[in-house]
Protein backbone atom coordinates (compact mmCIF):
# COMPACT_ATOMS: atom_id res chain seq x y z
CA UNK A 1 -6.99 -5.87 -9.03
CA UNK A 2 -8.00 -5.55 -5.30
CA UNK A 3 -11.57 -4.28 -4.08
CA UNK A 4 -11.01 -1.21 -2.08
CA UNK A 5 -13.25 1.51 -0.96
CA UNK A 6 -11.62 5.06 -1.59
CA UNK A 7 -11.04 7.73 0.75
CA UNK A 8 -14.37 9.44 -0.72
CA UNK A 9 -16.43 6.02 -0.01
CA UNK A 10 -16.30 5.11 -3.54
CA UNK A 11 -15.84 1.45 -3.86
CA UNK A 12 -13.12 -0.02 -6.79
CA UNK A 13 -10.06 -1.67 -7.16
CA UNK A 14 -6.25 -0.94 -6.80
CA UNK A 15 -3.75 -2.65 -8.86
CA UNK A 16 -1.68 -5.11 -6.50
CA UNK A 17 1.32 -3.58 -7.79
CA UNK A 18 0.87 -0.55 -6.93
CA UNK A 19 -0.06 -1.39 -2.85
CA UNK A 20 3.00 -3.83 -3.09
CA UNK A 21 5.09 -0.96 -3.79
CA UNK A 22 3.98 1.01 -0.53
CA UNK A 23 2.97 -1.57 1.51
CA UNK A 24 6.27 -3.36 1.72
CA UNK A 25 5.60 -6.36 0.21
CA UNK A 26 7.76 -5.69 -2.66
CA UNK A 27 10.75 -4.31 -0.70
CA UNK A 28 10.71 -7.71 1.21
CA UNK A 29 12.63 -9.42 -1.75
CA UNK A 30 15.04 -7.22 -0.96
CA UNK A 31 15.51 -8.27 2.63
CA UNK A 32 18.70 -10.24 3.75
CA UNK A 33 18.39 -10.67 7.51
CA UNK A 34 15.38 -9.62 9.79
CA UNK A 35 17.31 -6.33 10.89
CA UNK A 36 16.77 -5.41 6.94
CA UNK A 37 13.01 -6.16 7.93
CA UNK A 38 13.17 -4.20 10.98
CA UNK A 39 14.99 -1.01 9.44
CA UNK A 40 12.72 -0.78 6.50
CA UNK A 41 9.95 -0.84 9.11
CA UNK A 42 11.76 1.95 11.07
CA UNK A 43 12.43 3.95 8.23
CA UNK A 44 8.82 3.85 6.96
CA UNK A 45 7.21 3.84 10.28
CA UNK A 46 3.89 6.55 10.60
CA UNK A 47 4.76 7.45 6.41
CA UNK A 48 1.08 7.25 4.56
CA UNK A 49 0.97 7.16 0.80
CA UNK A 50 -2.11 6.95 -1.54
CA UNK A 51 -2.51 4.85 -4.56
CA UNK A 52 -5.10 5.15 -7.38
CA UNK A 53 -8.96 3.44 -6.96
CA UNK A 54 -9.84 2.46 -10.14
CA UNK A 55 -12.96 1.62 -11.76
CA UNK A 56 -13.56 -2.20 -12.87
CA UNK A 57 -11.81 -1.12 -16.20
CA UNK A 58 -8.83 -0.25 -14.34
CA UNK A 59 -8.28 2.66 -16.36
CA UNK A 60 -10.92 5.45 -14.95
CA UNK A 61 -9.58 6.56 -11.53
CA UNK A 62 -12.28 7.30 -9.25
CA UNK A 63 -10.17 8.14 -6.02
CA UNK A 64 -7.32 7.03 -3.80
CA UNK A 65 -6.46 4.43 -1.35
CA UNK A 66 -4.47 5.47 1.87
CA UNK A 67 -1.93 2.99 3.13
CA UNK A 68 -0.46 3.94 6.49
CA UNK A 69 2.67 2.25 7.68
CA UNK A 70 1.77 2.26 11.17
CA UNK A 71 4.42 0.20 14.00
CA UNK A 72 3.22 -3.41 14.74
CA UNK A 73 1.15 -3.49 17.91
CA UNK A 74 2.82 -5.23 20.56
C-alpha cells in the first residue's frame, strides 16, 4: 500500500497494483522496443482513471486517486 491523499483530501493508501495497472508500469513488461513505449504513451496520452483510497485496513474505501497520463514535458 501507497500513502495517497484522495480527491476529497482524505489521506490513505492505494494498492500498488492497482496504480501499476493505470500508470503503465505494468504494461511496460509488455514492451519490446521503445516504439512499444512510445505508442502505449500515445495511445494513453491526456486518458485519467481513478483507483480506490483505502483506509489503513485496505478494505474500507474512503475515496479515489486520479492518475492522469499526461505527455512527458520536453
Amino acid at each position: 500500500m501507497i500513502q495517497a491523499e484522495a480527491t476529497n483530501g482524505k489521506a490513505g493508501y492505494v494498492r500498488k497494483a492497482e496504480l501499476d495497472a493505470v500508470n503503465g508500469a505494468d504494461a511496460m513488461d509488455s514492451f519490446k522496443s521503445p516504439e512499444d513505449a512510445l505508442a502505449w504513451q500515445t495511445a494513453n496520452q491526456g486518458k485519467e482513471f481513478t483507483i480506490p483510497v483505502y483506509l489503513q485496513d485496505g478494505v474500507t474505501v474512503i475515496g479515489e486517486f486520479l492518475v492522469t497520463n499526461e505527455q512527458p514535458r520536453q
